[in-house]
Each structure stands twice: as structure tokens, then as C-alpha cells.
PDB file of N, CA and C in Angstrom:
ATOM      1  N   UNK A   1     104.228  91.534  92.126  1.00  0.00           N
ATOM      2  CA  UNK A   1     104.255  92.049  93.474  1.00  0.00           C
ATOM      3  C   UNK A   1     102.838  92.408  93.903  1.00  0.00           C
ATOM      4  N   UNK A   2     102.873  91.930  94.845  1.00  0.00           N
ATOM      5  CA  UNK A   2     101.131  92.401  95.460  1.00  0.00           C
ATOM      6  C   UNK A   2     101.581  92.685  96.998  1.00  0.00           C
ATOM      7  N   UNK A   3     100.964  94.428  97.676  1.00  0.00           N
ATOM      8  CA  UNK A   3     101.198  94.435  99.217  1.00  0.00           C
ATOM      9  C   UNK A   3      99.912  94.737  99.476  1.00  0.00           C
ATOM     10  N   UNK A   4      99.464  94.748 100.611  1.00  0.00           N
ATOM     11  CA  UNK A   4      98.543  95.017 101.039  1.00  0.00           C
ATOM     12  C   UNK A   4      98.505  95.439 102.859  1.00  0.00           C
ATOM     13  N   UNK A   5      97.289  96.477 103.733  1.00  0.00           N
ATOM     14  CA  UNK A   5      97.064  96.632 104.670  1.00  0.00           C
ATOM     15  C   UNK A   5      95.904  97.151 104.555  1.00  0.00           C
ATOM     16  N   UNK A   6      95.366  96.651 105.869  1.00  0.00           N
ATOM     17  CA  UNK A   6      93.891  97.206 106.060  1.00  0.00           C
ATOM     18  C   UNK A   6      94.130  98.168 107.487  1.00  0.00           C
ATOM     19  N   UNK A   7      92.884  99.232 107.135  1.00  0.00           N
ATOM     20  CA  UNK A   7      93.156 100.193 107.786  1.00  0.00           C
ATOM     21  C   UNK A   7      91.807 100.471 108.536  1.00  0.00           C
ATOM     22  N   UNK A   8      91.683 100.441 109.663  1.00  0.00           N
ATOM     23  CA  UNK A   8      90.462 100.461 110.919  1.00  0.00           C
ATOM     24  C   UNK A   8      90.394 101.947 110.512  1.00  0.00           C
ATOM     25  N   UNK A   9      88.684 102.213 110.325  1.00  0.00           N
ATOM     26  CA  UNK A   9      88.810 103.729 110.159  1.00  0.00           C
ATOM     27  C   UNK A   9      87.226 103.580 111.427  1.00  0.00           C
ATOM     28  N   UNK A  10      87.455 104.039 112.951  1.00  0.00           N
ATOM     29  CA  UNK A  10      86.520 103.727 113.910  1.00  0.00           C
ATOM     30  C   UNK A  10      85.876 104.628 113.732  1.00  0.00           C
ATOM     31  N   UNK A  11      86.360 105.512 113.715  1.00  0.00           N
ATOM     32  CA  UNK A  11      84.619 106.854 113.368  1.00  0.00           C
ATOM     33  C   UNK A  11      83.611 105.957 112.696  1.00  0.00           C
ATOM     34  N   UNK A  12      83.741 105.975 111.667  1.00  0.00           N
ATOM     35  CA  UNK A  12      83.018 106.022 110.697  1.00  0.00           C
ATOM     36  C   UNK A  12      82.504 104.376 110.393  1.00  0.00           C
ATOM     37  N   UNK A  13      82.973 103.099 111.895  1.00  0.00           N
ATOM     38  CA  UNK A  13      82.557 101.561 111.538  1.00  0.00           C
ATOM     39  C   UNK A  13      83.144 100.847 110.205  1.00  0.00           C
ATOM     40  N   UNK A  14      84.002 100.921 110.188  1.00  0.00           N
ATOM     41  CA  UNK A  14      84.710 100.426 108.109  1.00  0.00           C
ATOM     42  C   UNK A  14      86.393 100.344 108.337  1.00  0.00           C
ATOM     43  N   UNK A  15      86.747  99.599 107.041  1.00  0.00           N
ATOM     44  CA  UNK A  15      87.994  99.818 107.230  1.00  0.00           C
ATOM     45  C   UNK A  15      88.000  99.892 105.450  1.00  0.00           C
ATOM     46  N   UNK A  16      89.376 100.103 105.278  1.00  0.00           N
ATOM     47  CA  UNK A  16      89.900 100.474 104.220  1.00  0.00           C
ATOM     48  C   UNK A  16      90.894  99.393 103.714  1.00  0.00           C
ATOM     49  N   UNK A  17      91.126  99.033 102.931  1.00  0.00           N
ATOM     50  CA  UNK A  17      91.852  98.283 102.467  1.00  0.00           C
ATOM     51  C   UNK A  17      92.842  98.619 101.135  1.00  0.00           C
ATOM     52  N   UNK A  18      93.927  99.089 100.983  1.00  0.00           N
ATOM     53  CA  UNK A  18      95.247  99.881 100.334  1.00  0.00           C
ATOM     54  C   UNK A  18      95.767  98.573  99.950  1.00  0.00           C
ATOM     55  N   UNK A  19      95.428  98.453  98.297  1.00  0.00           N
ATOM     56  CA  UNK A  19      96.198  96.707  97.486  1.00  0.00           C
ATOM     57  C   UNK A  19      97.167  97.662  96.577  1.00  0.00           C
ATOM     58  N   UNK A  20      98.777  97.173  96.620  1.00  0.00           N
ATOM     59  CA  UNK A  20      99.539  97.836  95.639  1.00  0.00           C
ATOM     60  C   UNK A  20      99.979  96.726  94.656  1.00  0.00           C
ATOM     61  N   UNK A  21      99.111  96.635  93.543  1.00  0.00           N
ATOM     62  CA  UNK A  21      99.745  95.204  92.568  1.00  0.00           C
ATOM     63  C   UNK A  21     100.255  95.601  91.473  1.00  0.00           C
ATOM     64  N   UNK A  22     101.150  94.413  90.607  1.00  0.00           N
ATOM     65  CA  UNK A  22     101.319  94.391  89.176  1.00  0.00           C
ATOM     66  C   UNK A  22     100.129  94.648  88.650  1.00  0.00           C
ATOM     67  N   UNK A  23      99.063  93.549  88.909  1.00  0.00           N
ATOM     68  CA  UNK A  23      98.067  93.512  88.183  1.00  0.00           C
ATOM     69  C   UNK A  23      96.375  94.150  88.914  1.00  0.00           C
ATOM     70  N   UNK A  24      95.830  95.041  88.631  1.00  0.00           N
ATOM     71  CA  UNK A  24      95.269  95.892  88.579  1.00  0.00           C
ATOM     72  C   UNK A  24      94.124  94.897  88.267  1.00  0.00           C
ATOM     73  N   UNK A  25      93.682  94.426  87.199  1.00  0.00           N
ATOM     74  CA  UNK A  25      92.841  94.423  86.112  1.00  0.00           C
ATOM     75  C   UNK A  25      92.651  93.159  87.136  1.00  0.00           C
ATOM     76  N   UNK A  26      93.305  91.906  87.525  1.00  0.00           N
ATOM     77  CA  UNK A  26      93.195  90.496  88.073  1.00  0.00           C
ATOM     78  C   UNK A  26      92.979  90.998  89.741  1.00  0.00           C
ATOM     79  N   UNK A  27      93.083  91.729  90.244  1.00  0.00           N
ATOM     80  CA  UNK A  27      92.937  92.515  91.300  1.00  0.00           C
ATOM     81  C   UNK A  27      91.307  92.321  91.391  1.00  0.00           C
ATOM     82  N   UNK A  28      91.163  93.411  90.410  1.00  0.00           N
ATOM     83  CA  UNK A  28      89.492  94.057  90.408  1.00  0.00           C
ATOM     84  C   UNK A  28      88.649  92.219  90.549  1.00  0.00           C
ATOM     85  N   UNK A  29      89.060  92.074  89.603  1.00  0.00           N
ATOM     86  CA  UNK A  29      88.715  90.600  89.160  1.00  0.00           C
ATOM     87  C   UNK A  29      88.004  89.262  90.481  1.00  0.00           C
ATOM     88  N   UNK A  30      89.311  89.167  90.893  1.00  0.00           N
ATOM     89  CA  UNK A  30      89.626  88.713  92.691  1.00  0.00           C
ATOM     90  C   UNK A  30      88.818  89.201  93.349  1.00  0.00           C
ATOM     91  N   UNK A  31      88.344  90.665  93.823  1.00  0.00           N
ATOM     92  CA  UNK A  31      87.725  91.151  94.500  1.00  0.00           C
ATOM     93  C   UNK A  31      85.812  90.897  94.789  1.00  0.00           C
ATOM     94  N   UNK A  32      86.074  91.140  93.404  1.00  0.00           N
ATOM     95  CA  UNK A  32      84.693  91.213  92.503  1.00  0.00           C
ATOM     96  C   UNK A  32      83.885  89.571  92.909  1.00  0.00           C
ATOM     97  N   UNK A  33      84.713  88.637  92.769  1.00  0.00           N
ATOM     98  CA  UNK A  33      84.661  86.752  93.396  1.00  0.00           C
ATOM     99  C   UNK A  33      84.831  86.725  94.696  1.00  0.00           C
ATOM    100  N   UNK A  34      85.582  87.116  95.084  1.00  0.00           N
ATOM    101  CA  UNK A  34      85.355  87.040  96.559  1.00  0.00           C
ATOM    102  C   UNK A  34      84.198  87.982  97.208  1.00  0.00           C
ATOM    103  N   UNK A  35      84.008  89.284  97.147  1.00  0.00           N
ATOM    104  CA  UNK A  35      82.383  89.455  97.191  1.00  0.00           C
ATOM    105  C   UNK A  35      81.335  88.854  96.535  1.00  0.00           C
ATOM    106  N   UNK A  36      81.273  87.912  96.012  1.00  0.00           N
ATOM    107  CA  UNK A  36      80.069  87.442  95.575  1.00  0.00           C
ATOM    108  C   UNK A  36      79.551  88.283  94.254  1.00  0.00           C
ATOM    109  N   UNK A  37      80.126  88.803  94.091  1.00  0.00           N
ATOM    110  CA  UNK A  37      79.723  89.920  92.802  1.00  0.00           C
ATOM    111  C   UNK A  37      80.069  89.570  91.430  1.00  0.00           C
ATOM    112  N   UNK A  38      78.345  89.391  90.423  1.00  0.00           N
ATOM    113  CA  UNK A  38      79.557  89.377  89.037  1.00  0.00           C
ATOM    114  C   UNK A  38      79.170  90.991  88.300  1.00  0.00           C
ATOM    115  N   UNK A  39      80.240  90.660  87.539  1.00  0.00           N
ATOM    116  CA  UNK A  39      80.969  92.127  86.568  1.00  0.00           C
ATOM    117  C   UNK A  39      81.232  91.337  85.779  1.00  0.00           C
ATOM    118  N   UNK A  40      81.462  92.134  84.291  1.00  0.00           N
ATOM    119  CA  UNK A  40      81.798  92.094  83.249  1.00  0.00           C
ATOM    120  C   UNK A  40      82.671  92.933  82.529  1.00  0.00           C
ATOM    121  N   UNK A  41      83.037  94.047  83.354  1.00  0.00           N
ATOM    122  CA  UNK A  41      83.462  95.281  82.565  1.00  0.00           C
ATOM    123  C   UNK A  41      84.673  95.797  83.370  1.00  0.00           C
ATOM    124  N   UNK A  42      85.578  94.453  83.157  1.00  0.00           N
ATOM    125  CA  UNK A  42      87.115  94.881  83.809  1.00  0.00           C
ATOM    126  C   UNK A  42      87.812  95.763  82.821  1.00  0.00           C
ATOM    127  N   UNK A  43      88.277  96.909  83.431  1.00  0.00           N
ATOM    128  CA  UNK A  43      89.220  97.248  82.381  1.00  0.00           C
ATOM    129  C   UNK A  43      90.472  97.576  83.105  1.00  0.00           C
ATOM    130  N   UNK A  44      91.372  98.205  82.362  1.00  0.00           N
ATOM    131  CA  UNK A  44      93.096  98.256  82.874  1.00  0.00           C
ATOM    132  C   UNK A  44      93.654  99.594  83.060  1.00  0.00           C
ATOM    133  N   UNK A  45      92.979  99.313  84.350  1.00  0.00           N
ATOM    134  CA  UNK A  45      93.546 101.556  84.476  1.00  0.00           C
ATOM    135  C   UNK A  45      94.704 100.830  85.507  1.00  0.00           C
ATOM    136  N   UNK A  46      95.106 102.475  86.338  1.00  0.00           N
ATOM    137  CA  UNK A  46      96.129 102.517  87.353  1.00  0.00           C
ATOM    138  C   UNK A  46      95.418 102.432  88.711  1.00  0.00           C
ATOM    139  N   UNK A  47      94.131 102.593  89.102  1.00  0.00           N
ATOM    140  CA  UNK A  47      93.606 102.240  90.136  1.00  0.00           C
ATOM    141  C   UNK A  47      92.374 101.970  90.253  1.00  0.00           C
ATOM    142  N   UNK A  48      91.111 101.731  91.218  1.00  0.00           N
ATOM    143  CA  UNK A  48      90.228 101.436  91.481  1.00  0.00           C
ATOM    144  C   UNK A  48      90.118 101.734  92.649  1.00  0.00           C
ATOM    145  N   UNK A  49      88.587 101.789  93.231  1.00  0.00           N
ATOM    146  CA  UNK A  49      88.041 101.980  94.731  1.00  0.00           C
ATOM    147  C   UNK A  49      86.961 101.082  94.203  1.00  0.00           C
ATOM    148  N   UNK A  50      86.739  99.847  95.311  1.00  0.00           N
ATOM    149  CA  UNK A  50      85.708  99.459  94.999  1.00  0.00           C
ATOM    150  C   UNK A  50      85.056  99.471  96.592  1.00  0.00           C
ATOM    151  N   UNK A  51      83.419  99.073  96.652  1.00  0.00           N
ATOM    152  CA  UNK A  51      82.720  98.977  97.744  1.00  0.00           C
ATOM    153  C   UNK A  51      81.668  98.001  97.463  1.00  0.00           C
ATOM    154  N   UNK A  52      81.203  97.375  98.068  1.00  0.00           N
ATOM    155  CA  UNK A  52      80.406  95.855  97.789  1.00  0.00           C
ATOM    156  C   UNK A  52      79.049  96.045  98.678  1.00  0.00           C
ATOM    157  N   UNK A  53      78.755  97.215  98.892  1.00  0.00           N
ATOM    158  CA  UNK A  53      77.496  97.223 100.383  1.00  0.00           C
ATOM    159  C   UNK A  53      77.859  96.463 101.476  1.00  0.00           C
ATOM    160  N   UNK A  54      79.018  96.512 102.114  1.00  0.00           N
ATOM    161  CA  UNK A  54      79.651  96.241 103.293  1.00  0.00           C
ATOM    162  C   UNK A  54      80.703  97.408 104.084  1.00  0.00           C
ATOM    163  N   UNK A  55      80.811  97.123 105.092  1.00  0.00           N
ATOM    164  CA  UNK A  55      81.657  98.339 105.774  1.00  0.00           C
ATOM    165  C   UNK A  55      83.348  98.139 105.230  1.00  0.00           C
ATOM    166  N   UNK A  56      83.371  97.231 104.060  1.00  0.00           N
ATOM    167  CA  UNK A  56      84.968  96.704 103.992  1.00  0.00           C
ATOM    168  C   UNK A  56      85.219  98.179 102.208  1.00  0.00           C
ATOM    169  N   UNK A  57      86.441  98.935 102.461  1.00  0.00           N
ATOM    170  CA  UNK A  57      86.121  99.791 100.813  1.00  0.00           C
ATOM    171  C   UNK A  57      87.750  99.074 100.523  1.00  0.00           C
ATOM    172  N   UNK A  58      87.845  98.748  99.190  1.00  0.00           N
ATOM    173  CA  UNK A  58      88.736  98.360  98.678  1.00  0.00           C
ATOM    174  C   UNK A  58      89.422  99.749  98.045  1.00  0.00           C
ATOM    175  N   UNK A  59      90.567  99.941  97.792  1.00  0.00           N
ATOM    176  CA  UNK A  59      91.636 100.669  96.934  1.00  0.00           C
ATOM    177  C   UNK A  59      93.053  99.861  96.371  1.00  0.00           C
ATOM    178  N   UNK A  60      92.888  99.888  94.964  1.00  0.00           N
ATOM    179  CA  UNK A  60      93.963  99.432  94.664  1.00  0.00           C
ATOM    180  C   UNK A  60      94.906 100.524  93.272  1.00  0.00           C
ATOM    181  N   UNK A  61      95.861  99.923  93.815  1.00  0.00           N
ATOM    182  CA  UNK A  61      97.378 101.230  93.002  1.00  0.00           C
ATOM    183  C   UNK A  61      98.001 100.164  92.175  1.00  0.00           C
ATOM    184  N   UNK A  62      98.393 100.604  91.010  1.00  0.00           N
ATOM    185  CA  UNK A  62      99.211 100.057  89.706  1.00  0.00           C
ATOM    186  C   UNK A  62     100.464 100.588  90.532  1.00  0.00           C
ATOM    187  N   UNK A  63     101.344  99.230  90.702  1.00  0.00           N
ATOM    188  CA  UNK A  63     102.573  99.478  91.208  1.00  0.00           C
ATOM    189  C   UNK A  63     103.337 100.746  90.642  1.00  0.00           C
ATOM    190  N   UNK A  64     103.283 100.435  89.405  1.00  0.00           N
ATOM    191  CA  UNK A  64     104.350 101.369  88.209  1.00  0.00           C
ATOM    192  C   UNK A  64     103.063 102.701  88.145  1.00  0.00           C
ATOM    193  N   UNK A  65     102.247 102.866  88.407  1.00  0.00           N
ATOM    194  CA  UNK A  65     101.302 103.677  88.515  1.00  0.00           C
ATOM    195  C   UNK A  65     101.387 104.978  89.479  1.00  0.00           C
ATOM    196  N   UNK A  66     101.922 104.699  90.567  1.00  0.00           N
ATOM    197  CA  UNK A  66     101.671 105.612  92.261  1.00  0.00           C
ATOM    198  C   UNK A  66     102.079 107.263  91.816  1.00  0.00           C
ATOM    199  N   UNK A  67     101.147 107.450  92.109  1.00  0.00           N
ATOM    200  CA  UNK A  67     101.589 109.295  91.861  1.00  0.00           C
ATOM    201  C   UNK A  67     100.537 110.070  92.678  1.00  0.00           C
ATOM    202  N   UNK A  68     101.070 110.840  92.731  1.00  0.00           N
ATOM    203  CA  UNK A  68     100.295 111.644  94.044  1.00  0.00           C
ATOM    204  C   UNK A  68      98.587 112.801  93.154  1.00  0.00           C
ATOM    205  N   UNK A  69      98.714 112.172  92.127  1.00  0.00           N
ATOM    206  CA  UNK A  69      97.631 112.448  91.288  1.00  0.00           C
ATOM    207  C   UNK A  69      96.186 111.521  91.528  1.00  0.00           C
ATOM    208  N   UNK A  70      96.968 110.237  91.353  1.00  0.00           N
ATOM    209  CA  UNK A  70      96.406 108.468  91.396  1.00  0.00           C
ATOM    210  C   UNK A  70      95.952 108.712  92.685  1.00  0.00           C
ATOM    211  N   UNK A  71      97.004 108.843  93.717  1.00  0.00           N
ATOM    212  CA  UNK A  71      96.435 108.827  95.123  1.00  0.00           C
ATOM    213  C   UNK A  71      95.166 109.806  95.733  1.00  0.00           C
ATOM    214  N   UNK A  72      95.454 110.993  95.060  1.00  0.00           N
ATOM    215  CA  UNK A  72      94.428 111.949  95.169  1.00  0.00           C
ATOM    216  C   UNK A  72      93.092 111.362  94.207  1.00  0.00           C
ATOM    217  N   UNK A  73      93.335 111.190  93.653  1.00  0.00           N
ATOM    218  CA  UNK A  73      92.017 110.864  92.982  1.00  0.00           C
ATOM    219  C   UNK A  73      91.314 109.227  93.059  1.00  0.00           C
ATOM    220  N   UNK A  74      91.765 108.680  93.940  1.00  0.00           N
ATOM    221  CA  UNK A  74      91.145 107.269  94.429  1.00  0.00           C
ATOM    222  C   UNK A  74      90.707 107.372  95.847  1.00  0.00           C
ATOM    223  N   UNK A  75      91.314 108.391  96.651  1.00  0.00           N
ATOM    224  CA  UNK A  75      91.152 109.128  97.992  1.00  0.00           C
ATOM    225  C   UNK A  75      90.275 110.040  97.330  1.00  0.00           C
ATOM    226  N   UNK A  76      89.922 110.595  96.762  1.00  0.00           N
ATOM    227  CA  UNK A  76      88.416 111.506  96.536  1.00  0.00           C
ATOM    228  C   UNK A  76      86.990 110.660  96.515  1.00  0.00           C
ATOM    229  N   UNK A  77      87.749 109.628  95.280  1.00  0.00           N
ATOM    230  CA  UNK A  77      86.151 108.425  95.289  1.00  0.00           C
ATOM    231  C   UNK A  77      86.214 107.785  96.762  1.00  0.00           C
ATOM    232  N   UNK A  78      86.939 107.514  97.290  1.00  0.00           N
ATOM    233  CA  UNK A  78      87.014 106.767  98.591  1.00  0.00           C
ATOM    234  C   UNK A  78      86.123 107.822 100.092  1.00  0.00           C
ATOM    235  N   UNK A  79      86.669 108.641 100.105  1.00  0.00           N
ATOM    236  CA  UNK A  79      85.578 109.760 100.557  1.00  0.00           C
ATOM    237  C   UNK A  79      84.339 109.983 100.716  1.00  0.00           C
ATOM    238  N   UNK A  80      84.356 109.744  99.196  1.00  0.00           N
ATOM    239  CA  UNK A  80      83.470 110.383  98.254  1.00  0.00           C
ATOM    240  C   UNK A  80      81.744 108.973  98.998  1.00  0.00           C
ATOM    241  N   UNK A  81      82.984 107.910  98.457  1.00  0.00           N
ATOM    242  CA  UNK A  81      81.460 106.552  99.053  1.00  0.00           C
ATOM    243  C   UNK A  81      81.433 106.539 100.771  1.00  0.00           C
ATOM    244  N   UNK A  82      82.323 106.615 101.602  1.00  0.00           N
ATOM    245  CA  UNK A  82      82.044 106.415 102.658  1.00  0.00           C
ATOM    246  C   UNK A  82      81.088 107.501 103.358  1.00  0.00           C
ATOM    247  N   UNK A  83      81.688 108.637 103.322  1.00  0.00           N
ATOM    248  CA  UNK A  83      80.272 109.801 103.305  1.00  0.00           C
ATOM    249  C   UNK A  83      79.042 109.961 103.192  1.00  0.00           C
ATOM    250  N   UNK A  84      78.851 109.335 101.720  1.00  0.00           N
ATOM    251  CA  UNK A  84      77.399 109.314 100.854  1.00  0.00           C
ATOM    252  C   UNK A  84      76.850 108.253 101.237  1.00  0.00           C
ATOM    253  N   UNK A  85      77.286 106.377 101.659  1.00  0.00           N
ATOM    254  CA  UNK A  85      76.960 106.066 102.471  1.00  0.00           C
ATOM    255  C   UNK A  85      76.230 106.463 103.823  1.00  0.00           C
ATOM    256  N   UNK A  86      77.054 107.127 104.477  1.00  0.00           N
ATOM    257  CA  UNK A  86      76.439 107.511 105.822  1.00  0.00           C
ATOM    258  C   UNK A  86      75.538 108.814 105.912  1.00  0.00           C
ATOM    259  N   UNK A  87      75.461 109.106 104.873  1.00  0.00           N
ATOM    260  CA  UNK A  87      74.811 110.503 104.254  1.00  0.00           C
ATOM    261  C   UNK A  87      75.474 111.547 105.726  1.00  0.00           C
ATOM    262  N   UNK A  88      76.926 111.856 105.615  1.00  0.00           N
ATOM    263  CA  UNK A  88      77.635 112.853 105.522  1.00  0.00           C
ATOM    264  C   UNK A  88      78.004 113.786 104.501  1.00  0.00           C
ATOM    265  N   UNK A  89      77.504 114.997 104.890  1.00  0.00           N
ATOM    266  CA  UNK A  89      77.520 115.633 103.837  1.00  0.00           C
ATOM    267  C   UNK A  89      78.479 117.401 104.277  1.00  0.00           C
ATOM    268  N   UNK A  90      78.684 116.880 105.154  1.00  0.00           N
ATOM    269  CA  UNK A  90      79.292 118.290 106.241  1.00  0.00           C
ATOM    270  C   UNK A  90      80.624 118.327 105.690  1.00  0.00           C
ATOM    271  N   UNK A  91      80.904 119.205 105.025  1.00  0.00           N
ATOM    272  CA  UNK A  91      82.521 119.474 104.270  1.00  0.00           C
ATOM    273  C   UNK A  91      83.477 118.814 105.076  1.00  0.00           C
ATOM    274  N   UNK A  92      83.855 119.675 106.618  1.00  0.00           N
ATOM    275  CA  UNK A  92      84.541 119.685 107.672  1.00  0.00           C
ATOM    276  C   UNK A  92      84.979 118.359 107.901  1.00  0.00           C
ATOM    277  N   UNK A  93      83.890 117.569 108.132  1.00  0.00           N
ATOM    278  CA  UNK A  93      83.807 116.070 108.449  1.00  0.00           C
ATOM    279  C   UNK A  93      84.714 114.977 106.945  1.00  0.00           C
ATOM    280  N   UNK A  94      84.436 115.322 105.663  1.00  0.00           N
ATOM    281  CA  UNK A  94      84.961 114.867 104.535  1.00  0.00           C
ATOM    282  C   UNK A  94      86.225 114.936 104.322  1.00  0.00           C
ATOM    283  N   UNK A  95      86.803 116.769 105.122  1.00  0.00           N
ATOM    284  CA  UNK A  95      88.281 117.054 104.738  1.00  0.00           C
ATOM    285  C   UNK A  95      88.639 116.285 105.417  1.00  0.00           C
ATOM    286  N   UNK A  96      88.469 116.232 106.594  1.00  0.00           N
ATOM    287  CA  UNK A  96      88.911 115.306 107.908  1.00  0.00           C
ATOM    288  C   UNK A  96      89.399 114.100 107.356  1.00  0.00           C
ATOM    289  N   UNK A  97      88.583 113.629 107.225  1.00  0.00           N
ATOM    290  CA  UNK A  97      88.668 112.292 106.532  1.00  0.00           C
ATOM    291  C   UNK A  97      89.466 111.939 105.434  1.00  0.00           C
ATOM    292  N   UNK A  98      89.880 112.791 104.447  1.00  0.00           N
ATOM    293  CA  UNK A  98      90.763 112.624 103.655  1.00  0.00           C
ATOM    294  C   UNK A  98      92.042 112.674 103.951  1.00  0.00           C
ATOM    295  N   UNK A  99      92.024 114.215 104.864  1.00  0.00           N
ATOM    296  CA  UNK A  99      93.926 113.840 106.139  1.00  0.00           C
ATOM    297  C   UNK A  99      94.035 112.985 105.677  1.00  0.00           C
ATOM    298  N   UNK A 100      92.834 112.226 106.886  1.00  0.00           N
ATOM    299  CA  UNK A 100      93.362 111.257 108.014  1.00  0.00           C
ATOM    300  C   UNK A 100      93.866 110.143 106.844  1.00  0.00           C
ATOM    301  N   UNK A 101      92.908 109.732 105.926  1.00  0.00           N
ATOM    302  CA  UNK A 101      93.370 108.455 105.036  1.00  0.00           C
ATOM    303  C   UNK A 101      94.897 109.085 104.243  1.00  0.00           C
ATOM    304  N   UNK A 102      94.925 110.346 103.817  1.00  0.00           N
ATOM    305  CA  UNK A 102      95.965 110.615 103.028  1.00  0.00           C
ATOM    306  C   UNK A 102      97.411 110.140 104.003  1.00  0.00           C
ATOM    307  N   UNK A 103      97.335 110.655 105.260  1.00  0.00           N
ATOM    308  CA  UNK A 103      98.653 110.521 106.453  1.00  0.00           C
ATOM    309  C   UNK A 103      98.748 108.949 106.002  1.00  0.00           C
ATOM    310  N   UNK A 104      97.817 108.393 106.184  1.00  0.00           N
ATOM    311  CA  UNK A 104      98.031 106.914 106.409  1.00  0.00           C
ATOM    312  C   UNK A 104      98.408 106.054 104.780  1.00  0.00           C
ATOM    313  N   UNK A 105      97.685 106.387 103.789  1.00  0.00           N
ATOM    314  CA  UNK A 105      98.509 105.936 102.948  1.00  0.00           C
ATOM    315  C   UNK A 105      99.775 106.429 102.365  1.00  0.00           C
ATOM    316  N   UNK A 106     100.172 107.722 102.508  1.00  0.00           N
ATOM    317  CA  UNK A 106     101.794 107.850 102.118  1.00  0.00           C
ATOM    318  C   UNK A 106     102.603 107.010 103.415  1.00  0.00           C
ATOM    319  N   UNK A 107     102.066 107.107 104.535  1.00  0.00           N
ATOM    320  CA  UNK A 107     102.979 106.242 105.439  1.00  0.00           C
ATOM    321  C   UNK A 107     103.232 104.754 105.100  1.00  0.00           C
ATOM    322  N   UNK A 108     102.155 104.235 104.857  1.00  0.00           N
ATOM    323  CA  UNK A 108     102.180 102.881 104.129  1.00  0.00           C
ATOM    324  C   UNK A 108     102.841 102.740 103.263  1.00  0.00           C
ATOM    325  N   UNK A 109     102.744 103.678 102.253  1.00  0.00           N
ATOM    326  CA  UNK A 109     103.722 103.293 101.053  1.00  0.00           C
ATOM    327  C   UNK A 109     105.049 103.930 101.266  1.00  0.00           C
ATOM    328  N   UNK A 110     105.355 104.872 102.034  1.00  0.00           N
ATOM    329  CA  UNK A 110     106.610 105.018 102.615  1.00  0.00           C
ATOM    330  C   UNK A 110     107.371 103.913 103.020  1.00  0.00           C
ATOM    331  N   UNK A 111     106.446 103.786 104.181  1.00  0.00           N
ATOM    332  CA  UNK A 111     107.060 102.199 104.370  1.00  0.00           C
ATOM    333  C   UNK A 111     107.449 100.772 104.051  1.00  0.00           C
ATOM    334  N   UNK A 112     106.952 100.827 102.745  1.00  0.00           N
ATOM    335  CA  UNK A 112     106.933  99.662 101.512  1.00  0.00           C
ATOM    336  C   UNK A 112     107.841  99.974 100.600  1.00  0.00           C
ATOM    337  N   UNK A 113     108.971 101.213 100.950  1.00  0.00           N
ATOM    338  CA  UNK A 113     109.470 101.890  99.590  1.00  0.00           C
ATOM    339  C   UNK A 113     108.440 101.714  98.373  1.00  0.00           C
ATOM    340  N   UNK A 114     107.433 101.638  97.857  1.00  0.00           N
ATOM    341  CA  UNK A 114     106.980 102.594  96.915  1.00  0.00           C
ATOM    342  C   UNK A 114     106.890 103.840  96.259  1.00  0.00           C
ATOM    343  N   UNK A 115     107.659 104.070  95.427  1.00  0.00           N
ATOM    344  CA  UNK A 115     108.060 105.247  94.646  1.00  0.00           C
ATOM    345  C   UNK A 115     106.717 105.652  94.232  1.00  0.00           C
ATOM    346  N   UNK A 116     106.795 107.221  94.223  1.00  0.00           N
ATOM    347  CA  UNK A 116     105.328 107.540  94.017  1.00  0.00           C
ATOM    348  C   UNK A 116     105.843 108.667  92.741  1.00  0.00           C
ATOM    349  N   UNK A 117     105.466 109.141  91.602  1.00  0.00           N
ATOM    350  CA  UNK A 117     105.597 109.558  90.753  1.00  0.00           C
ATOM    351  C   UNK A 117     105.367 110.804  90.920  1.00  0.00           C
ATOM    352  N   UNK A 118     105.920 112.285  90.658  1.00  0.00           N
ATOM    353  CA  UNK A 118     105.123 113.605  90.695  1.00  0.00           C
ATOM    354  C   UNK A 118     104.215 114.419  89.898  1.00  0.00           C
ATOM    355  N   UNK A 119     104.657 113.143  88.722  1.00  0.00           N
ATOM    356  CA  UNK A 119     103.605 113.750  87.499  1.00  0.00           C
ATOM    357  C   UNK A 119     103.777 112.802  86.242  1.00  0.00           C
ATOM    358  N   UNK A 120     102.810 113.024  84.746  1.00  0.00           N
ATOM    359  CA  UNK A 120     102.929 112.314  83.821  1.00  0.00           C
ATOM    360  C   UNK A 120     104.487 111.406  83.326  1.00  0.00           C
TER     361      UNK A 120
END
């Protein structure tokens, strides 16, 4: 299973891109070739944020993975680069920003029925 949506984030010129796959590891992989990028050092977690020096940020979720742990903590790195990018550094402006992406990916995966886990 692979879903996907991209998400216009206009403040800030970028969008976001939310991949929910089996495969994680062939994900990163894909990404990594289609930016023009080589890597060597795939490994097999439950998610990733990647960014390529373009306004496009990738996020991807281990189907059997989704937990509101995973989500929080791929939405922190995700933040975390678009900010430091733009050298935002104003708290206010960061929380904001996390809402706004958090509203939008439980809605997404709401809407995909994706079961999201509450803990280990």
C-alpha cells in the first residue's frame, strides 16, 4: 500500500508531501533517485523527513507504524528544517506551524482510515 498528498504550505513558499507505505526503506530509496541524490545509508525505521535543497519536504509513515509518537516526532524534524531554512527562529511562528501541519495530517489520515497507534 502506498498513499500519498501534497500539502501547499503558502506562508512559508513549500509544500509538504505525507507518503504512507509498506515500504519505508524503498520509499527513502525512490526519493533519494528522483532528487538526483546519491545515499548509501538506507536504513528501516518507521519514518523519515527528507529535504533535497528545494521548497518540496518529504514525510513518510510505516503503514503498521502510525502513532501519534511517529507523527510527533517527524512533525518536529519537519518544523524543525523548514524554519532553519528560512532562519525562523521566533517560537510563536514554529508552534504555528506545527498546528497547522498537525490539523492537516490527522485529517489526511483520518481520511484514509489509517489507524494510528497510542503507544508501544
Amino acid at each position: 500500500m502506498r498513499i500519498s498528498k501534497v500539502f501547499n504550505i503558502d506562508i512559508y513558499s513549500c509544500k509538504v508531501q505525507l507518503i504512507v507505505t509498506d515500504d519505508v526503506y524503498n520509499e527513502e530509496k525512490t526519493l533519494y533517485a528522483k532528487n538526483g541524490e546519491d545515499h548509501e545509508e538506507y536504513v528501516a525505521s518507521d519514518g523519515i523527513t527528507l529535504n533535497f535543497e528545494n521548497d518540496i519536504y518529504y514525510v513518510v509513515f510505516s503503514t503498521n507504524s502510525v502513532s501519534h509518537n511517529l507523527i510527533a516526532h517527524e512533525l518536529y524534524h519537519l518544523v524543525c528544517s523548514i524554519c532553519d531554512y528560512r532562519n525562523i527562529e521566533e517560537e510563536e511562528s514554529r508552534a504555528w506551524l506545527c498546528g497547522y501541519l498537525t490539523e492537516m495530517f490527522y485529517k489526511f489520515l483520518d481520511k484514509k482510515n489509517i489507524t494510528i497507534k497510542h503507544g508501544f
